[in-house]
N, C-alpha and C. Protein backbone atom coordinates (compact mmCIF):
# COMPACT_ATOMS: atom_id res chain seq x y z
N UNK A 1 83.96 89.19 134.15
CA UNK A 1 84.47 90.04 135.22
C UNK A 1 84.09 89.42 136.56
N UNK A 2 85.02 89.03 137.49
CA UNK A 2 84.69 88.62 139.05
C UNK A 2 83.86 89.30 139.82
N UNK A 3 82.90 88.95 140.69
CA UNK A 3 82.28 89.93 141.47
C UNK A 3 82.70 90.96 142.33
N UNK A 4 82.27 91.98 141.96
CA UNK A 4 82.94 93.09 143.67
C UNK A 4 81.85 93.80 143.87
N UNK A 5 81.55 93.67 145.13
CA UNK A 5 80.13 94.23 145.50
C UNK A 5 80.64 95.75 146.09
N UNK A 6 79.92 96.25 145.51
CA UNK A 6 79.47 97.74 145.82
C UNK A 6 79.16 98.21 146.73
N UNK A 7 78.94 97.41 147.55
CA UNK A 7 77.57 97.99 149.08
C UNK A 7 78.69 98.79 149.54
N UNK A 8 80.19 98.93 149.59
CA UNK A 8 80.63 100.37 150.00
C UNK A 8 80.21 101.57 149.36
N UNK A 9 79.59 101.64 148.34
CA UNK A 9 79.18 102.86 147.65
C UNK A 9 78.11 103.23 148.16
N UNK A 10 77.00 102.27 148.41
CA UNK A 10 75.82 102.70 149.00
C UNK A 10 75.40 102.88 150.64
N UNK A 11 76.71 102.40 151.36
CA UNK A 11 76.53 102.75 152.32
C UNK A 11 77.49 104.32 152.52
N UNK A 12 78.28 104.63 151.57
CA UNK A 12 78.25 106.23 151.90
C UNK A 12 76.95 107.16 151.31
N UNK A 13 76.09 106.24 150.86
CA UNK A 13 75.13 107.15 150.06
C UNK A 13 74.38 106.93 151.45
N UNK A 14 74.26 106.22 152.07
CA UNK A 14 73.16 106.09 153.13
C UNK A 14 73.56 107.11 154.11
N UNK A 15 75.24 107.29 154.08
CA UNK A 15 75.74 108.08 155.17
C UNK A 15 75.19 109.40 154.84
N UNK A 16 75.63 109.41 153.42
CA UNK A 16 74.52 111.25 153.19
C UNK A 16 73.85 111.60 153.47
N UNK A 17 72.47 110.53 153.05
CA UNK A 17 71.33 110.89 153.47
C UNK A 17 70.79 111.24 154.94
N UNK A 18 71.93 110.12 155.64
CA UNK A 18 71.70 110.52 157.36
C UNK A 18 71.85 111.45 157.53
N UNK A 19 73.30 112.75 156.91
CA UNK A 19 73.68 114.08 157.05
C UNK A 19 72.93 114.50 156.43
N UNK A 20 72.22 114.44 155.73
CA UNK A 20 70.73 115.17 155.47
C UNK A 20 69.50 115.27 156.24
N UNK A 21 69.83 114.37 157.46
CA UNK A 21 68.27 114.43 157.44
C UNK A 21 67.75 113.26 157.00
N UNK A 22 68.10 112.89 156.64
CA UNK A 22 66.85 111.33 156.13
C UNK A 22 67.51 110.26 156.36
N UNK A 23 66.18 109.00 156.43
CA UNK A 23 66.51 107.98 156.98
C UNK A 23 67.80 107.41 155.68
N UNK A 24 68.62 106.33 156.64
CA UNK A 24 70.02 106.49 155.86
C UNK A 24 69.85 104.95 155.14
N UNK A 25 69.77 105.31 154.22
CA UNK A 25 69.34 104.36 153.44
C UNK A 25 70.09 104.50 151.71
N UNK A 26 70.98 103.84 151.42
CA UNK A 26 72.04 104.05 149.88
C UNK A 26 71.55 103.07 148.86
N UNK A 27 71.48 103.10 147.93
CA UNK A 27 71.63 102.08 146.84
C UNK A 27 72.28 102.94 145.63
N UNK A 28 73.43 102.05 145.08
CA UNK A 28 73.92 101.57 143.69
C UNK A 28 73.27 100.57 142.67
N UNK A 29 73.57 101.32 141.50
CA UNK A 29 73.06 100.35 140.33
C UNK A 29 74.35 100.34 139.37
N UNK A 30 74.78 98.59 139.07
CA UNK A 30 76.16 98.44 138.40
C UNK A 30 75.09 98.06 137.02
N UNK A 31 76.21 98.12 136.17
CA UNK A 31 75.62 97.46 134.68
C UNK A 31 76.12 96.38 134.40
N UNK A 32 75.58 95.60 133.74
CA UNK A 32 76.11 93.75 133.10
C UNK A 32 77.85 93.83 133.51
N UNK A 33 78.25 94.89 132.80
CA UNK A 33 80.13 94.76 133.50
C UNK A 33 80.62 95.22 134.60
N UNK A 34 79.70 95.65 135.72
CA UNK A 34 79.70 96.17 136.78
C UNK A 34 80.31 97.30 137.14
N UNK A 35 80.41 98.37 136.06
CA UNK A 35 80.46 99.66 136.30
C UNK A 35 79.41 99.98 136.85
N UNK A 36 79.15 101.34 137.77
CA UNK A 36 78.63 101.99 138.84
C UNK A 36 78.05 102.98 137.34
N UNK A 37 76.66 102.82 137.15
CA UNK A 37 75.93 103.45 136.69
C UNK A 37 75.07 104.83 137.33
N UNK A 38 74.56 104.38 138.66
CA UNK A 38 73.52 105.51 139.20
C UNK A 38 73.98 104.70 140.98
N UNK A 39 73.96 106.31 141.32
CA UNK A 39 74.13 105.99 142.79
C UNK A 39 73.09 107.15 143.84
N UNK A 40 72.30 106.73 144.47
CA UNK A 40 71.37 107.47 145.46
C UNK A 40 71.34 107.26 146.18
N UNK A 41 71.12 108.33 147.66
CA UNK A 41 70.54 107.98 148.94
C UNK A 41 69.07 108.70 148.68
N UNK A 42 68.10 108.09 150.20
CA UNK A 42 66.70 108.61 149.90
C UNK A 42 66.79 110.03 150.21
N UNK A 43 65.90 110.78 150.03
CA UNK A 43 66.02 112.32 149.64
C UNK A 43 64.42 112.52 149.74
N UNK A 44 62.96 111.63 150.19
CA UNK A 44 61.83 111.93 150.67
C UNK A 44 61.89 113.08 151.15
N UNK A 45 62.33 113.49 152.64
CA UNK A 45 62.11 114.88 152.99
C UNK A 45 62.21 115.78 152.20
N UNK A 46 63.80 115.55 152.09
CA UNK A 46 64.34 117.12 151.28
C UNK A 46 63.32 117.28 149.92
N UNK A 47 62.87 116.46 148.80
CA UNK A 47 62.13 116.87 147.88
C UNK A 47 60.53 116.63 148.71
N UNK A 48 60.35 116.20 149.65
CA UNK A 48 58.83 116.30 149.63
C UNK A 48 57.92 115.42 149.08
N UNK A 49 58.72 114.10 149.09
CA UNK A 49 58.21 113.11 147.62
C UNK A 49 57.94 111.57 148.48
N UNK A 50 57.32 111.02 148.24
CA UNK A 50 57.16 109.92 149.40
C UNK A 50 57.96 109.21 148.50
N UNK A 51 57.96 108.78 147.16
CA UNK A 51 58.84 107.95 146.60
C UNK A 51 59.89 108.13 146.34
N UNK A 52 60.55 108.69 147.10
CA UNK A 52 62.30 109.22 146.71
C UNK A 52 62.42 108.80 147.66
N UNK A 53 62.38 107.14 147.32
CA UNK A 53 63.61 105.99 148.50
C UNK A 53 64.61 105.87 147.55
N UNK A 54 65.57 105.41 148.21
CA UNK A 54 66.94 105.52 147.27
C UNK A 54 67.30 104.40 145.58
N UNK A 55 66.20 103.78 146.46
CA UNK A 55 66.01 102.43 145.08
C UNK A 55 65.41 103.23 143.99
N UNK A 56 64.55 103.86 143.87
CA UNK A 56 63.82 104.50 143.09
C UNK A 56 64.64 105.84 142.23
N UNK A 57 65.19 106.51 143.09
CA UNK A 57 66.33 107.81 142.34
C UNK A 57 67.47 106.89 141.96
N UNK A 58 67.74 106.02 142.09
CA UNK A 58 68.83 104.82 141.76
C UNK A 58 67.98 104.77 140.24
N UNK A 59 67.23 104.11 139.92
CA UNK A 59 66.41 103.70 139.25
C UNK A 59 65.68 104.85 137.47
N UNK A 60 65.54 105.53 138.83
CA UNK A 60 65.15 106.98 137.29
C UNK A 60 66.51 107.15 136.68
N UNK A 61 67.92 107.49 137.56
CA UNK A 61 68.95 107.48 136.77
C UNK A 61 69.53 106.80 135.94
N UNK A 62 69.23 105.41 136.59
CA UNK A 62 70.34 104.25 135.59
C UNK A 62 69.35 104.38 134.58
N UNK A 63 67.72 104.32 134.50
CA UNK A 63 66.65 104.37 133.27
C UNK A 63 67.40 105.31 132.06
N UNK A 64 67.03 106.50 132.70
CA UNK A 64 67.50 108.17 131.88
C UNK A 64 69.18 107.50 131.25
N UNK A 65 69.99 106.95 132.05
CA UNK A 65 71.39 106.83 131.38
C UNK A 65 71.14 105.71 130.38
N UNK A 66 70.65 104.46 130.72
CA UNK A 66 70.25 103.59 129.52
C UNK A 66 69.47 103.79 128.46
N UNK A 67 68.74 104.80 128.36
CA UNK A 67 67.60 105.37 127.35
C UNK A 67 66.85 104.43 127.31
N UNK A 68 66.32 103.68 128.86
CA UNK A 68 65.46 102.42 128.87
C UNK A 68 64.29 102.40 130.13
N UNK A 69 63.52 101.83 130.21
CA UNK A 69 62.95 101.61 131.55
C UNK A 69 62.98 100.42 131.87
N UNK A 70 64.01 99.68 131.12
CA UNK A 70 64.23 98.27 131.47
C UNK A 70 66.04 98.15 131.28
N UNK A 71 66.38 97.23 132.98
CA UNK A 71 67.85 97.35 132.92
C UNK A 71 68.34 95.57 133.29
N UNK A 72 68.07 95.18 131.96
CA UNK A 72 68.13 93.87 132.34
C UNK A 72 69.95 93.72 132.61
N UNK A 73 70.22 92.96 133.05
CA UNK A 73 72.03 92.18 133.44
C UNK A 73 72.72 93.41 134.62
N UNK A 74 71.65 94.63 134.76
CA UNK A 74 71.92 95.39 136.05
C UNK A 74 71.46 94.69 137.69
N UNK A 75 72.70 95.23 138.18
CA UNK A 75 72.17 94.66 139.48
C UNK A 75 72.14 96.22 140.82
N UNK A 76 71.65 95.85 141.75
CA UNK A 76 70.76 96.77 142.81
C UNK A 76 71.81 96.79 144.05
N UNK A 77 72.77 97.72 144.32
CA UNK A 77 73.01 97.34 145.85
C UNK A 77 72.14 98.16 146.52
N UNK A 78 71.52 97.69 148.07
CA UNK A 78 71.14 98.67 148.80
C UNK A 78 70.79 98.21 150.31
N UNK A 79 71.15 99.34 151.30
CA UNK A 79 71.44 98.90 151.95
C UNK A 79 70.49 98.53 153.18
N UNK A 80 69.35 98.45 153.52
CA UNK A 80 68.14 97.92 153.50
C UNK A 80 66.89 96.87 152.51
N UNK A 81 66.83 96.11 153.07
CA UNK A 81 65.94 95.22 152.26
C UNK A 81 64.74 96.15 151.26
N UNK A 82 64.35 96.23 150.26
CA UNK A 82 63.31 97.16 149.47
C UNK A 82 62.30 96.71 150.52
N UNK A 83 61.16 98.53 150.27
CA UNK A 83 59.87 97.95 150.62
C UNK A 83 59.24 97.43 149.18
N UNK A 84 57.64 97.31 149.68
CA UNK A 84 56.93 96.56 148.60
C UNK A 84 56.87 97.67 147.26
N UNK A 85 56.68 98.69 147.45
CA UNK A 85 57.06 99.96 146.41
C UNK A 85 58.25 99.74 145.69
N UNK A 86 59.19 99.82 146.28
CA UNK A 86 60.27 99.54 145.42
C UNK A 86 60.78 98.14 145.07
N UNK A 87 60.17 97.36 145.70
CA UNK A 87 60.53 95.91 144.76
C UNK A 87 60.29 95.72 143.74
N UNK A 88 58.17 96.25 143.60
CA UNK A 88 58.23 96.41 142.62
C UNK A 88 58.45 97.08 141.38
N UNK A 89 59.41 98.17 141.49
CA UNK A 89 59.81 98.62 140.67
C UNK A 89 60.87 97.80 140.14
N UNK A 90 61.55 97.54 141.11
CA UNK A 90 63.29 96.30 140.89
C UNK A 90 62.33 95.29 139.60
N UNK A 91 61.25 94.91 140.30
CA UNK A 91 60.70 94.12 139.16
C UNK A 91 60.27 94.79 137.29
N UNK A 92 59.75 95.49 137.70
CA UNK A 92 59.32 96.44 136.59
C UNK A 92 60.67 96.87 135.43
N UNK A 93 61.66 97.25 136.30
CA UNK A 93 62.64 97.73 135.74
C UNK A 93 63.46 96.12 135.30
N UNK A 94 63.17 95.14 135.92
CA UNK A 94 63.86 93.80 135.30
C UNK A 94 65.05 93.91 135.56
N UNK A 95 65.56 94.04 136.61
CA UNK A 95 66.88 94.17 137.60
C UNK A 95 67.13 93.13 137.61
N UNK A 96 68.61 91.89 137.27
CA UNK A 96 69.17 91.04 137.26
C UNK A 96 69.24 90.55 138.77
N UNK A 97 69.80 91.72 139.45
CA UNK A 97 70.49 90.97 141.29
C UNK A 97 70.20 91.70 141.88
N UNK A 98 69.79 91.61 142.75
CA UNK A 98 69.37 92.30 143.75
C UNK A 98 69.90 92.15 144.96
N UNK A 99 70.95 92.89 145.98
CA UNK A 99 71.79 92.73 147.06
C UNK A 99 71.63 93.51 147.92
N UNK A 100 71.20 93.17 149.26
CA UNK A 100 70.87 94.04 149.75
C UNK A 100 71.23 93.97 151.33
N UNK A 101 71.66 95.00 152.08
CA UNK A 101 72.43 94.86 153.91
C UNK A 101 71.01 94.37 154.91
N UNK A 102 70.58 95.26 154.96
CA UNK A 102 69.80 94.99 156.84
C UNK A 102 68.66 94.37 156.23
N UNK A 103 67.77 93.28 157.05
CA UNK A 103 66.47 92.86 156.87
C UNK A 103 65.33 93.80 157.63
N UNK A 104 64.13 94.19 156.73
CA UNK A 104 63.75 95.28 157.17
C UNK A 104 61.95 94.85 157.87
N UNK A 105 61.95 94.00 159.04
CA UNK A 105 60.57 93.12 159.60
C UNK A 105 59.80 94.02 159.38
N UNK A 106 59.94 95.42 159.80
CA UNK A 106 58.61 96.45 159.64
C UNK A 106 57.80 96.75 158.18
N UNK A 107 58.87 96.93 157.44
CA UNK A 107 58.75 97.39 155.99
C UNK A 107 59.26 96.63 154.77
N UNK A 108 59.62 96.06 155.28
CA UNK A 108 60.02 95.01 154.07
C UNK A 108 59.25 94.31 153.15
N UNK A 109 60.09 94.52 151.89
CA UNK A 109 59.28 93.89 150.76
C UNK A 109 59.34 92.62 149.94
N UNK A 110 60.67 92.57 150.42
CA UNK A 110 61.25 90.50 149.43
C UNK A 110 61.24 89.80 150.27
N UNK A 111 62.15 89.76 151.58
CA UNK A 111 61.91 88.48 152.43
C UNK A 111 60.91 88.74 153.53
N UNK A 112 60.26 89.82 153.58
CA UNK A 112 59.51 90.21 154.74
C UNK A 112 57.96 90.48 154.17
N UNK A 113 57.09 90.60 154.95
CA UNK A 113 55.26 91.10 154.47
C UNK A 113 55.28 90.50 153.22
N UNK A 114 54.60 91.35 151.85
CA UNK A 114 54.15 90.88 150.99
C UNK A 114 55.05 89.98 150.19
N UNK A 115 56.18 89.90 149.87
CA UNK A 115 57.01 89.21 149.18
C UNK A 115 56.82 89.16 148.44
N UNK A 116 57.08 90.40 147.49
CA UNK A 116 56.42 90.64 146.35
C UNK A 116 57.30 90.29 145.20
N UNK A 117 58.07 89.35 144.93
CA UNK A 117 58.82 88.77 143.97
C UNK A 117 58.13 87.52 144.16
N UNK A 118 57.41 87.46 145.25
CA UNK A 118 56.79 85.55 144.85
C UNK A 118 55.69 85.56 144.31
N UNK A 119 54.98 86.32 144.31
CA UNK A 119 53.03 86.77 144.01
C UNK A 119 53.12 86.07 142.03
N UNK A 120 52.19 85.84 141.94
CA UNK A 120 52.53 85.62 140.71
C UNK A 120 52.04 86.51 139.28
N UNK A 121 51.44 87.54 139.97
CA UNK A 121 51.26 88.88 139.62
C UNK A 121 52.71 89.51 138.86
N UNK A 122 53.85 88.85 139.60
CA UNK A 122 55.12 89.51 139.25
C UNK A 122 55.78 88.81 138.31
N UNK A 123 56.04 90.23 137.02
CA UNK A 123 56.38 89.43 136.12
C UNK A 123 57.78 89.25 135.82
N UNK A 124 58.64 89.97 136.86
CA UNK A 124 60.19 89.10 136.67
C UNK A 124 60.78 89.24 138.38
N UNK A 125 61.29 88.40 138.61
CA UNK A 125 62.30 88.53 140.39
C UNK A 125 64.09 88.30 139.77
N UNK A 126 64.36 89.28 140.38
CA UNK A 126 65.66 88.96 140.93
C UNK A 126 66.38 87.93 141.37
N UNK A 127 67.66 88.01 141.26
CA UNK A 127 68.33 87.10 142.19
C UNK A 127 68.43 87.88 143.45
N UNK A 128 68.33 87.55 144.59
CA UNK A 128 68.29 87.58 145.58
C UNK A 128 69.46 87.62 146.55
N UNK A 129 70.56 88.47 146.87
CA UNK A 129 71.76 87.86 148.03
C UNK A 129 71.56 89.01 149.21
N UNK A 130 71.24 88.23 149.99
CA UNK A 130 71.06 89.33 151.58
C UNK A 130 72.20 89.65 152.41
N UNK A 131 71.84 90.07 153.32
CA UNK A 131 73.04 90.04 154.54
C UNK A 131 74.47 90.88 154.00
N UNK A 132 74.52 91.43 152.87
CA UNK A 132 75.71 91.95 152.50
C UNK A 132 76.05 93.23 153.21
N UNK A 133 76.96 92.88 154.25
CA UNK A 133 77.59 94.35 155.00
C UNK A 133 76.02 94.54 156.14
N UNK A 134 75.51 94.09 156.13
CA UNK A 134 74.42 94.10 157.35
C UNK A 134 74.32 94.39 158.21
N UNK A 135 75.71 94.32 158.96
CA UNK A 135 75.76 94.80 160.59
C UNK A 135 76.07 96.21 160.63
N UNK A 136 76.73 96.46 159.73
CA UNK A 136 77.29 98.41 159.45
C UNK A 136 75.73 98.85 158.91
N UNK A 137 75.11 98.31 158.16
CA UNK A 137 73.33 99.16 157.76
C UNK A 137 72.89 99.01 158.56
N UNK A 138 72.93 97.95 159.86
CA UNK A 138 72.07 97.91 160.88
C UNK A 138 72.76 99.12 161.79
N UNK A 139 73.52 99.38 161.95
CA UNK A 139 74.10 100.35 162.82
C UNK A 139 73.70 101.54 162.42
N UNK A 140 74.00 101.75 161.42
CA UNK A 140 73.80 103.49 160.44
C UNK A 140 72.03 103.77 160.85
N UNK A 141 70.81 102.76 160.60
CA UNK A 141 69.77 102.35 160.95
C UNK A 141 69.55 103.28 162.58
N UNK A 142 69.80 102.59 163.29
CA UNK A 142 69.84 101.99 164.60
C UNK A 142 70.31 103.34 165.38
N UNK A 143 71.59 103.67 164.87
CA UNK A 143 72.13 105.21 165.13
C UNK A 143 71.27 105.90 164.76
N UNK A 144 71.02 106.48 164.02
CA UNK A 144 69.82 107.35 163.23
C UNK A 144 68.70 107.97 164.13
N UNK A 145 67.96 106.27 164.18
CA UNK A 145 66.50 106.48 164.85
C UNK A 145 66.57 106.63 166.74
N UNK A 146 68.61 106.05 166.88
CA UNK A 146 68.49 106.43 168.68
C UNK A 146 68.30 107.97 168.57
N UNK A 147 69.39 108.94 167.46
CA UNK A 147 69.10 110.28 167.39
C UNK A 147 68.17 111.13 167.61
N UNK A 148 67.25 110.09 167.07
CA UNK A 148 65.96 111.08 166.71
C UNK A 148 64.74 111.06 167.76
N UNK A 149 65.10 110.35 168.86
CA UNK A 149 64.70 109.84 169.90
C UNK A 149 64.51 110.90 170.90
């Protein structure tokens, strides 16, 4: 099957979350044939949960739908770079690709601070493709936090 990236799915999930209230932040999880398995925006506030970034409710779902905690030949859209929390889960869970919009200098977890796919603590990394749709997550971002200003 040819590639078609998803990051339109997760950037309406990011759009939700902004109409919620929370920072706007989407990720999709496709499976080996790139059906759209689990789709989340973060939802921290509304549940009260520090780990309900969107990678992570992405993550419990596609698990619960695979009857696995491992999703190997799945890949990650989302539309912020992971922090170090959720990379390593991307790792844990043995996530094939990992694609992701805005680079995140403050919080960032793969190309930014700890780089926690290089440590050798980590026992599987991703493939890696950045910059996908970047300038629209930087905006959604950027809008957000002028709001809240």
């Amino acid at each position: 099957m040819p590639f078609r990236s998803q990051m339109h799915l997760a950037l309406e999930e990011a759009r939700a979350a902004a109409a919620r209230g929370e920072v706007p932040v989407g990720a999709v999880i496709t499976d080996a044939q790139g059906h759209v398995v689990a789709r989340a925006g973060n939802r921290t506030r509304e549940l009260n949960d520090p780990t309900a970034h969107a990678e992570i409710l992405a993550l419990r779902a596609a698990c619960a739908a695979a009857g696995s905690e491992r999703l190997p030949g799945h890949s990650l859209y989302v539309t912020l770079e992971p922090c170090p929390m959720c990379a390593a889960a991307l790792s844990n869970a043995r996530i094939a690709r990992l694609y992701y919009g805005a680079a995140d200098p403050k919080s960032g977890g793969v190309a930014q601070g700890p780089r926690i796919f290089t440590h050798p603590q980590c026992h599987h990394a991703p493939e890696i493709y950045d910059g996908i749709h970047a300038a629209e997550a930087e905006t959604l971002l950027r809008d957000f936090f002028t709001r809240l200003r």
